[in-house]
Every structure is written in C-alpha cells, then in structure tokens.
C-alpha atoms as a PDB file:
ATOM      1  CA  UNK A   1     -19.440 -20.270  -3.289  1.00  0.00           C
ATOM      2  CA  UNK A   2     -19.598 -17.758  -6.171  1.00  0.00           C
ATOM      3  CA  UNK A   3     -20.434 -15.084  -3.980  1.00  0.00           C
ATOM      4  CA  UNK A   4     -18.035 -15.558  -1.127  1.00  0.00           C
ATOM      5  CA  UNK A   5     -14.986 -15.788  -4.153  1.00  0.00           C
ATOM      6  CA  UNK A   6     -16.407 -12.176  -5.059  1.00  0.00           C
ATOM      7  CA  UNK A   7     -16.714 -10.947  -1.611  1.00  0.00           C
ATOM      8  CA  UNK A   8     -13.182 -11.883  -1.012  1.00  0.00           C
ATOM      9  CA  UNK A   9     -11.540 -10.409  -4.617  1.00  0.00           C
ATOM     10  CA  UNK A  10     -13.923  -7.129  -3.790  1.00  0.00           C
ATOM     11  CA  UNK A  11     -12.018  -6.836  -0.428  1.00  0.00           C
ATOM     12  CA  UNK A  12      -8.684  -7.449  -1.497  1.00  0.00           C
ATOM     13  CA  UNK A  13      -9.169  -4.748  -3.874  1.00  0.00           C
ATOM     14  CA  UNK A  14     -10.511  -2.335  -1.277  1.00  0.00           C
ATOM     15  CA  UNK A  15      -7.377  -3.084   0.915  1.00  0.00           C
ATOM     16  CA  UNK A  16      -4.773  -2.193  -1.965  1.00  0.00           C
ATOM     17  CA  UNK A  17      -6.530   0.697  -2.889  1.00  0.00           C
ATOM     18  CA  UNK A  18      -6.899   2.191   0.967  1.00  0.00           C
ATOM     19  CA  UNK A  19      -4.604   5.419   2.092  1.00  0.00           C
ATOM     20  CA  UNK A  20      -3.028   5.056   5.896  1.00  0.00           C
ATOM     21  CA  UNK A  21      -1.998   8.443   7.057  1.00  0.00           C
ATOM     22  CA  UNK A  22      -1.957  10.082   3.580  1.00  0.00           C
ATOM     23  CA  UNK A  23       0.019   7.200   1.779  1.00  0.00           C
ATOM     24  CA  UNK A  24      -1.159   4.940  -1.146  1.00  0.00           C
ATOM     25  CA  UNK A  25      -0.755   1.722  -0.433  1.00  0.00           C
ATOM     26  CA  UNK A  26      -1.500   0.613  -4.184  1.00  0.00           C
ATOM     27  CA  UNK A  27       0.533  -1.610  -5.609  1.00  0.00           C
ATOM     28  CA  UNK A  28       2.525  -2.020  -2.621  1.00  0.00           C
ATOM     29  CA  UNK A  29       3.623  -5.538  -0.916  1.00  0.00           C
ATOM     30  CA  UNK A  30       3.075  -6.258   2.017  1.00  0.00           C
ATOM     31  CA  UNK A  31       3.672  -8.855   4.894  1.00  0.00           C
ATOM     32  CA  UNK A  32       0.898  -9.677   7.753  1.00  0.00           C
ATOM     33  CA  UNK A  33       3.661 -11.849   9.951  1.00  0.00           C
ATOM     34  CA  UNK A  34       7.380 -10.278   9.267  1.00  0.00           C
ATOM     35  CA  UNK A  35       8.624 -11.574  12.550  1.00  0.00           C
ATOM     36  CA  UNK A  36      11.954 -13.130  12.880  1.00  0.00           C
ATOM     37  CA  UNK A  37      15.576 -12.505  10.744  1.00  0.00           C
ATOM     38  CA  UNK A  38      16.088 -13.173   7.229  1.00  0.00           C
ATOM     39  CA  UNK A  39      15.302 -12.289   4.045  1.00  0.00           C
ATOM     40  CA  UNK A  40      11.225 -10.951   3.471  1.00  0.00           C
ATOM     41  CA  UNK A  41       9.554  -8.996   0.950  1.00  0.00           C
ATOM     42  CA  UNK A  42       8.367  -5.457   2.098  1.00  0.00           C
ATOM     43  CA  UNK A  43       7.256  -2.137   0.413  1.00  0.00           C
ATOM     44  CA  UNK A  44       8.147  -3.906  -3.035  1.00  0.00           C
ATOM     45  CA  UNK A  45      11.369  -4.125  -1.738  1.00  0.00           C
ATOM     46  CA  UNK A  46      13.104  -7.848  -0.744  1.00  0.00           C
ATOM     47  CA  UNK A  47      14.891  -6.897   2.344  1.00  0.00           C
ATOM     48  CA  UNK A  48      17.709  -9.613   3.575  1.00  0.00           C
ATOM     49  CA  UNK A  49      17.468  -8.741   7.263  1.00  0.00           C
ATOM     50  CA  UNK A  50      20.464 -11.397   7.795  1.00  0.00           C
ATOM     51  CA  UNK A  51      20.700 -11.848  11.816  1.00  0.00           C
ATOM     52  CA  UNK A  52      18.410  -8.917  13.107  1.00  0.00           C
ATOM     53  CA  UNK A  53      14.967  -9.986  14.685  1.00  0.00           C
ATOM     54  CA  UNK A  54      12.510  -7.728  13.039  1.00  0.00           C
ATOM     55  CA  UNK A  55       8.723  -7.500  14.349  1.00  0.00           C
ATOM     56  CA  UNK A  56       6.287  -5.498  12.595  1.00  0.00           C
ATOM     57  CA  UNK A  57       8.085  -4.325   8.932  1.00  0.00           C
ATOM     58  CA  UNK A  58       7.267  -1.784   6.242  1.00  0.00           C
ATOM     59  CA  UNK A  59       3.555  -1.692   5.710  1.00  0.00           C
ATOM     60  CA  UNK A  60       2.671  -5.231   7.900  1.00  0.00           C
ATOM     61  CA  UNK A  61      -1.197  -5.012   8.684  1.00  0.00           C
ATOM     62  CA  UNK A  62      -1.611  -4.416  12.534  1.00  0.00           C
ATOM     63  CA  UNK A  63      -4.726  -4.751  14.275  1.00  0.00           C
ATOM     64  CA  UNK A  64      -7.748  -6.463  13.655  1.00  0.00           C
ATOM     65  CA  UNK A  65     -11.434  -5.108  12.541  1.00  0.00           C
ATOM     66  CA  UNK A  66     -12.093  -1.824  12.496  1.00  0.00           C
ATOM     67  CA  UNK A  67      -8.357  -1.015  14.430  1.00  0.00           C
ATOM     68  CA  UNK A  68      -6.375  -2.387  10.848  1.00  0.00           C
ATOM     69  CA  UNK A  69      -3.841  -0.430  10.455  1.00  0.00           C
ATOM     70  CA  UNK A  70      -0.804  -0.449   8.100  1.00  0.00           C
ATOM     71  CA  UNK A  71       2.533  -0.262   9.953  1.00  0.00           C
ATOM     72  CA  UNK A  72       4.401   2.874   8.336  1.00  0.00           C
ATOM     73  CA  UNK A  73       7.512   1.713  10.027  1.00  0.00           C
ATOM     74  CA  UNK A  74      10.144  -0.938  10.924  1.00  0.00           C
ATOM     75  CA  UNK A  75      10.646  -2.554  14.469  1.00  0.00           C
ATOM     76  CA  UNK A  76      13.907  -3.673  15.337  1.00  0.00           C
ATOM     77  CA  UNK A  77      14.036  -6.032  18.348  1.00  0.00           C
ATOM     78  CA  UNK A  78      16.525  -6.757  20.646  1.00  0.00           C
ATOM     79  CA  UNK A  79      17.691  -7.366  24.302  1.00  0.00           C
ATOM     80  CA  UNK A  80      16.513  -3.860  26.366  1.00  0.00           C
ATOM     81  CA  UNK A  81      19.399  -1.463  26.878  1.00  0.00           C
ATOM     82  CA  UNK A  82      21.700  -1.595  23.861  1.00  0.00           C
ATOM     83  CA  UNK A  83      22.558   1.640  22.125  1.00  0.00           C
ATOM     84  CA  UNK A  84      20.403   3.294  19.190  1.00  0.00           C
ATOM     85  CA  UNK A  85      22.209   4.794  17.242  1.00  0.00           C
ATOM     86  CA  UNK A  86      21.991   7.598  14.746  1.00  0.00           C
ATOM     87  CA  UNK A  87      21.084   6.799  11.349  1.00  0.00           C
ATOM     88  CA  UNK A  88      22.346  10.053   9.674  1.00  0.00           C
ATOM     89  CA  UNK A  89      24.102  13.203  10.902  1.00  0.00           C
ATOM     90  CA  UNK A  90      21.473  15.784  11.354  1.00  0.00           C
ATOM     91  CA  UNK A  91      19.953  18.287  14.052  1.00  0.00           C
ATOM     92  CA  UNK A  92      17.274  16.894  17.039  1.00  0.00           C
ATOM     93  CA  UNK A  93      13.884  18.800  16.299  1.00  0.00           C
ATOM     94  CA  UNK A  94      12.211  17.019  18.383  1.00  0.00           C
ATOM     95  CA  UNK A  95      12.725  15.047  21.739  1.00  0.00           C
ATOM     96  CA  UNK A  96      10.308  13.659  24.450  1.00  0.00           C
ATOM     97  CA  UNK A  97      12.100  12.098  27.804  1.00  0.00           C
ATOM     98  CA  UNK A  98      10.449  11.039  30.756  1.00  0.00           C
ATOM     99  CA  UNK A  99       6.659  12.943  31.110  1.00  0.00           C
ATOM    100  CA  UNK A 100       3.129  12.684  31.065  1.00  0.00           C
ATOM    101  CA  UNK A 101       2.162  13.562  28.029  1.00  0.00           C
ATOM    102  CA  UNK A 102      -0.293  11.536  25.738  1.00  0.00           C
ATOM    103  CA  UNK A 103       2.547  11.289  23.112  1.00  0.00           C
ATOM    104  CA  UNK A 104       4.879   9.703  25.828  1.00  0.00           C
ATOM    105  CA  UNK A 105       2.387   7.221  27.021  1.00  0.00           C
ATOM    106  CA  UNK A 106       2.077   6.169  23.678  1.00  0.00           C
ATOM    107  CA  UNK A 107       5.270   6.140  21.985  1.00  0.00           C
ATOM    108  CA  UNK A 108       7.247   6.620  25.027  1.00  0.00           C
ATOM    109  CA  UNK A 109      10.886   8.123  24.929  1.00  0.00           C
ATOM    110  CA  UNK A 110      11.945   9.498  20.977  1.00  0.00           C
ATOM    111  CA  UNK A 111      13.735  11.226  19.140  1.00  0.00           C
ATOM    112  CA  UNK A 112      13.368  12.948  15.633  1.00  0.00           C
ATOM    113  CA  UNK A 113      16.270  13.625  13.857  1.00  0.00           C
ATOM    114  CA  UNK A 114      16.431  16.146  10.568  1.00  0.00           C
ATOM    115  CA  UNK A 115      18.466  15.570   7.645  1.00  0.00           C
ATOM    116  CA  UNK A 116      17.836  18.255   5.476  1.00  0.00           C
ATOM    117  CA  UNK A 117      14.617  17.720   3.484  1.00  0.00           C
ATOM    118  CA  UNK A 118      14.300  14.307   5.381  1.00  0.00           C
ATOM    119  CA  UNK A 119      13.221  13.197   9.154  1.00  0.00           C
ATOM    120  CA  UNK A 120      14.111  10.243  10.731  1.00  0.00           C
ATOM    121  CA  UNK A 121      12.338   8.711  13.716  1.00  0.00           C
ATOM    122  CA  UNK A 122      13.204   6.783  16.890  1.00  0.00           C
ATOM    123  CA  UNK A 123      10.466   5.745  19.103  1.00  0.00           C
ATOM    124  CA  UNK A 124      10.550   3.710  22.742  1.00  0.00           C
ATOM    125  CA  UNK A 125      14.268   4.528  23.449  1.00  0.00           C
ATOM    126  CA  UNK A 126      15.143   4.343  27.063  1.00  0.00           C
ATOM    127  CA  UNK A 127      17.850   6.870  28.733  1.00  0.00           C
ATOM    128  CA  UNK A 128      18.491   9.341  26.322  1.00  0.00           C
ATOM    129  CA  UNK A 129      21.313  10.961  26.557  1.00  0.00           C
ATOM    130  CA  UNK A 130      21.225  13.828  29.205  1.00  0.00           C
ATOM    131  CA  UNK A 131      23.359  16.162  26.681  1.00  0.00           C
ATOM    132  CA  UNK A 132      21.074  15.614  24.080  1.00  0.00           C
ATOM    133  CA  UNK A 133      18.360  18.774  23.503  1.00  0.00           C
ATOM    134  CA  UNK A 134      16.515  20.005  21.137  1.00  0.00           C
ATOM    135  CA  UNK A 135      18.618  21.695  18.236  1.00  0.00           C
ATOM    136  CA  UNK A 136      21.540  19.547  19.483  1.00  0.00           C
ATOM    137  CA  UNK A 137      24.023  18.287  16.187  1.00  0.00           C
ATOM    138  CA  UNK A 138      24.488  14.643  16.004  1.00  0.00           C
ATOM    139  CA  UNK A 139      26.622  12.375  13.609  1.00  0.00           C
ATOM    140  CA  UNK A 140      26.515   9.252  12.361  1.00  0.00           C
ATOM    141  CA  UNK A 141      26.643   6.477  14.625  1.00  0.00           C
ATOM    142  CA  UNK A 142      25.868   8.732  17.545  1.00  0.00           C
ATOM    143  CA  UNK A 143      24.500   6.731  20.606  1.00  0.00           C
ATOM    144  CA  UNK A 144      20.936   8.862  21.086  1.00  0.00           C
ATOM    145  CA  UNK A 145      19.666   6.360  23.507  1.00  0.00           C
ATOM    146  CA  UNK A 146      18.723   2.654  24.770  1.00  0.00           C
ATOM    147  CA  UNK A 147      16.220  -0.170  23.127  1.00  0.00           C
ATOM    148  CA  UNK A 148      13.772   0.098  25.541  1.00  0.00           C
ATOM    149  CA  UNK A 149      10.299  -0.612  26.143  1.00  0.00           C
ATOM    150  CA  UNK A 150       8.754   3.150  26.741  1.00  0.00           C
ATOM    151  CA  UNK A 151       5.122   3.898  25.717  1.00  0.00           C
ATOM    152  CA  UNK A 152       2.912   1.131  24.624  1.00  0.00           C
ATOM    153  CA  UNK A 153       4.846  -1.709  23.874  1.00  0.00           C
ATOM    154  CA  UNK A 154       5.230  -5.468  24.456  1.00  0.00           C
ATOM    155  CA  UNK A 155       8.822  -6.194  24.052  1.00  0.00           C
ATOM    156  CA  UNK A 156      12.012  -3.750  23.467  1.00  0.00           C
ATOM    157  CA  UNK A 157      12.723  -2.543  20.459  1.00  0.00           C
ATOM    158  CA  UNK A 158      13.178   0.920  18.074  1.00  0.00           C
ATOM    159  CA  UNK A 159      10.157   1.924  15.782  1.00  0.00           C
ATOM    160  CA  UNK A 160      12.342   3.666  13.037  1.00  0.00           C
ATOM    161  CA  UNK A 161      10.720   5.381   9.874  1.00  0.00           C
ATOM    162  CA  UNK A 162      11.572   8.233   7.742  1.00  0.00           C
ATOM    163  CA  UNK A 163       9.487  11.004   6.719  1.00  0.00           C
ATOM    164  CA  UNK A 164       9.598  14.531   4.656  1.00  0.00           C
ATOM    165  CA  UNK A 165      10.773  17.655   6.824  1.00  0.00           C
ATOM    166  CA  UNK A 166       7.536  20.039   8.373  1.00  0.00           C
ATOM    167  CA  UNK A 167       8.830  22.591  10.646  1.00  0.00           C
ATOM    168  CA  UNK A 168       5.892  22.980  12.512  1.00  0.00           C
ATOM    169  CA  UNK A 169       5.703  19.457  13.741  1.00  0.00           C
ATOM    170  CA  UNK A 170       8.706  17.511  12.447  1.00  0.00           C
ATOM    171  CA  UNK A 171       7.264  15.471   9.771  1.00  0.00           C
ATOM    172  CA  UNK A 172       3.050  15.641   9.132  1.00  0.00           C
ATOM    173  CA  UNK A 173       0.842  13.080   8.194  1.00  0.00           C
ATOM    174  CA  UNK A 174       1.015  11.856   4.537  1.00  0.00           C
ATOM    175  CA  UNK A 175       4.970  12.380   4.392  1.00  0.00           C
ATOM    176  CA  UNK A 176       6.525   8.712   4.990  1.00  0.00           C
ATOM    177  CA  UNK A 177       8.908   7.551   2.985  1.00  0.00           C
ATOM    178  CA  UNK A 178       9.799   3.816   2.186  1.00  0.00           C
ATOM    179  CA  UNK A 179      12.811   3.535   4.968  1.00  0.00           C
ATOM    180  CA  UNK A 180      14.455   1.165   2.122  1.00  0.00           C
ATOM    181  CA  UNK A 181      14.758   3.434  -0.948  1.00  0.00           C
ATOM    182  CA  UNK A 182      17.146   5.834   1.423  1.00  0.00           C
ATOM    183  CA  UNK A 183      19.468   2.746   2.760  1.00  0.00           C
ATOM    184  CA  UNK A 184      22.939   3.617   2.498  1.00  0.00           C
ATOM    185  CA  UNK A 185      23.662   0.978  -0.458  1.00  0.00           C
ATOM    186  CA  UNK A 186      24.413   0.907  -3.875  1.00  0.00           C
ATOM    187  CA  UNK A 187      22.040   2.561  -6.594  1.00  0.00           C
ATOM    188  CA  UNK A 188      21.926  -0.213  -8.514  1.00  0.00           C
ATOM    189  CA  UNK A 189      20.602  -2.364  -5.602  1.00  0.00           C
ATOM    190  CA  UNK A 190      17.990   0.709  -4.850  1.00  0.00           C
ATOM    191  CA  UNK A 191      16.902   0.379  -8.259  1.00  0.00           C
ATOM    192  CA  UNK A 192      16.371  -3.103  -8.452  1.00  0.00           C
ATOM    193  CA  UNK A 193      14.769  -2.877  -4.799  1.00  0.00           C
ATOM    194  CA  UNK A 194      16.909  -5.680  -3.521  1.00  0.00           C
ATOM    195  CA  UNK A 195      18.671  -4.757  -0.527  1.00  0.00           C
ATOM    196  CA  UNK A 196      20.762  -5.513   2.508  1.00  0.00           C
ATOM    197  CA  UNK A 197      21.237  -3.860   5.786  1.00  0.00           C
ATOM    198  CA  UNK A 198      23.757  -1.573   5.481  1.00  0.00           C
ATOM    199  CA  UNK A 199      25.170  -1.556   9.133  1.00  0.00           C
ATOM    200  CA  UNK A 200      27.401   1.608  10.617  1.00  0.00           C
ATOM    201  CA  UNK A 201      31.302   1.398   9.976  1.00  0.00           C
ATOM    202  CA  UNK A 202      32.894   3.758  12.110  1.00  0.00           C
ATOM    203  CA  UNK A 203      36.580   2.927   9.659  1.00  0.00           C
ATOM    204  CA  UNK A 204      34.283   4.270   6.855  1.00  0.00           C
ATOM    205  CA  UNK A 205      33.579   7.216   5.021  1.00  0.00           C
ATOM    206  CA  UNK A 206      30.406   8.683   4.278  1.00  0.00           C
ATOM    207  CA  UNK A 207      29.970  11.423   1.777  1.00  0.00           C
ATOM    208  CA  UNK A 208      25.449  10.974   1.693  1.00  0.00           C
ATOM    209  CA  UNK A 209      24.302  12.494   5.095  1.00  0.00           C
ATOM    210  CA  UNK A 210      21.055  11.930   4.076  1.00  0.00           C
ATOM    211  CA  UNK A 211      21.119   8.292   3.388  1.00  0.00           C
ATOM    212  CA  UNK A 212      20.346   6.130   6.124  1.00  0.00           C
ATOM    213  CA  UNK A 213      22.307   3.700   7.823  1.00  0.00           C
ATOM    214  CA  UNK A 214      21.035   1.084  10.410  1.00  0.00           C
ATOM    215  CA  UNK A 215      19.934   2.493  13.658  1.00  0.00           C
ATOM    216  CA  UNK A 216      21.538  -0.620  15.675  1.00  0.00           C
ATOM    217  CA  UNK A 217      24.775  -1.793  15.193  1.00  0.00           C
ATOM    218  CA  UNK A 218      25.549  -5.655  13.507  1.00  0.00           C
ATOM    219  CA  UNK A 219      26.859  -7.336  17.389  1.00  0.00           C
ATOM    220  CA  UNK A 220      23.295  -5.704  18.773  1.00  0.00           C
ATOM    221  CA  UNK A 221      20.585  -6.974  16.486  1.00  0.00           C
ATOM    222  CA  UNK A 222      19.249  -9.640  16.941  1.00  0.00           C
ATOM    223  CA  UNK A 223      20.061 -10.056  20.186  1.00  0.00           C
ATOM    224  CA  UNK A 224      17.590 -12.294  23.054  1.00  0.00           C
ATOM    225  CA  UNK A 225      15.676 -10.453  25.316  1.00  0.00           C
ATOM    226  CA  UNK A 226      17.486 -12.134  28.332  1.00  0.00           C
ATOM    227  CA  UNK A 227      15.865 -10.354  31.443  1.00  0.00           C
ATOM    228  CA  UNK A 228      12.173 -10.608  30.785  1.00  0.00           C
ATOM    229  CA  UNK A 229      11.647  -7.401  33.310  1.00  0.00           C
ATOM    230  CA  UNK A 230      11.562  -3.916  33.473  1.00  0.00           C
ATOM    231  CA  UNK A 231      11.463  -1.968  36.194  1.00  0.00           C
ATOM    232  CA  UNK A 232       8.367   0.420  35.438  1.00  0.00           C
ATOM    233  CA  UNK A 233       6.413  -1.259  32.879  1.00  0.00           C
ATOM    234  CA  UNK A 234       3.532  -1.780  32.211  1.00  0.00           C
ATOM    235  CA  UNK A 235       2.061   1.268  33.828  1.00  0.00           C
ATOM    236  CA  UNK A 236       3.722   4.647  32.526  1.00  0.00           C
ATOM    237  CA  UNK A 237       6.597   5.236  29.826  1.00  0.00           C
ATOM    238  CA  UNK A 238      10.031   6.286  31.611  1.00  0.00           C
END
C-alpha cells in the first residue's frame, strides 16, 4: 500500500513539474472535466463562466497515456453558425480558409489576429468572411467568422488562446499566455485572479486594444447545438 501511495505522490509531482509547448505548468491549477457553464477554477484563476458552455478550459488534461496533453486554450461551445467575433482590434497575420493543408485538416478554418506585442487565436470557424485577408484591420466586435466544426473536431465551437507576437509564424511555441490575466476587467479582479466574462458592448468605450474581450457575444453562448449535422464533416475541414 506504501508503495502505490509513493508511486502516486511521485507522479503527481512529475505532472506539475512537466512543460507543454514551452510553458511551466508548476504551480498551476488545473481541471480534467471543465465541461458545462458556471463558475470553475482554471490557470489559478476562478473563472465564473455564467451561461456559456465551455469544453476543454485553460490547461484541462486531454488525452490519455502517452497522447496527455495540457489544453493551452479555451473552447467555447455553441449551436454551429453564430458569429465569432473579434476579441481586440488588431491586424489578420494569419488566415487559413477552405484547403488541403495539414494545418486545415487539423484545426480547420482560423484566424490569428495581432494586437501589438500580443496574438490572439481563433480556430474551427466556418465562413470567414470573404473581405477578410491577410493584413486586413479589424475592430472590436468584428464578425471574423462562424462556430463551426472545421478540422478535427467533435462538436462546434472556437478554440481561442492568446500568445506573444513572432513575425515569422504568428506566435511560436513557448509563448501562451493565460487568456484570463488579459480579460477586459478590472485590475483589481486581475489581481486577485477572480474573474467574469467580460462580454462585447458595442454602447461602450474601450480605451485597452490589447485587452481581450469575449470572442462570442452574451445571446450566443451557451447556446444548444440544435441540428446535430453538418454538411461535410467528418471527412475534410471546409
């Protein structure tokens, strides 16, 4: 019995010491199952999702075996087709549609918007805008596509996550940053790593373009997926 206690303390401590694409995860939290609305605990932070359906959050273990992997991201489900939207004004350096490539079989239709300093993803969008091209200015709020189910996915929903700005590639591996500590909210709530979604006002103001607002807006999240179809899944991304 002994043993098996020190076998499991040994691999807990291997798992919080571990680095996924370049980031500590010491002395993070985590959550294995962060499905489903509400409040949760996540990168240190306690999140209240309030109505949004959220599947895999902040640094959830994915996988099993040798295929663990820690989720450097937040997935925000929906019903398919309702807008994504722009968390931060800032210039498209990178965009994949509708081809063959490796990337778009596996993350499907994105977008990567740059903020400055900062990148912000959006991965498994359906119909992006036609418009919308590389170098093209967006603002805040901006539709820049559809919840969709593109690349390899089981249900519709955005994979956002924010990284630091390469300009070779968009954002390199090592360079996340904790989605949460850029919300658009108050400091002292940042500080105190208790936060709540700050959705997109169009009446409002904002003076930060590179904090983040929510890439769906409050009437969208959360929403059921009512269809249950798709019409080119599950063979090739659109």
């Amino acid at each position: 019995m002994k043993n098996k206690q020190y076998f499991a303390v040994a691999c807990l401590f291997l798992l919080s010491a571990c680095q996924t694409d370049g980031y500590s995860l010491k002395g993070e939290q985590y959550l294995e199952d962060t499905s489903g609305p509400g409040p949760k605990v996540t990168g240190g932070y306690l999140v209240d999702y309030q109505h949004c359906n959220i599947g895999s959050d902040l640094f959830a273990i994915k996988g099993s075996g040798k295929r663990d992997r820690v989720h450097l991201g937040i997935d925000i489900k929906s019903d398919i087709f309702v807008p994504i939207i722009a968390a931060a004004p800032g210039e498209i350096v990178k965009i994949i549609r509708d081809d063959d490539s490796d990337e778009a079989v596996s993350n499907g239709a994105l977008i990567l918007l740059r903020h400055g300093n900062i990148v912000s993803t959006y991965v498994h969008l359906e119909q992006i805008p036609k418009e919308l091209k590389l170098g093209s200015e967006v603002k805040r709020g901006q539709v820049i596509g559809l919840n969709g189910l593109t690349g390899r996915t089981q249900y519709p929903h955005v994979h956002f996550s924010t990284h630091y700005y390469d300009g070779s590639k968009g954002f390199k591996r090592g360079s996340f940053i904790n989605s949460h500590s850029l919300w658009y909210v108050e400091e002292e709530k940042i500080k105190a790593k208790t936060v709540t979604i700050p959705f997109f006002d169009k009446s409002r103001s904002y003076d930060d373009d590179q904090k983040m607002t929510f890439p769906m807006r409050s009437e969208d999240c959360g929403k059921e997926w009512v269809s249950r179809d798709h019409p080119t899944k599950p063979w090739r991304a659109r």
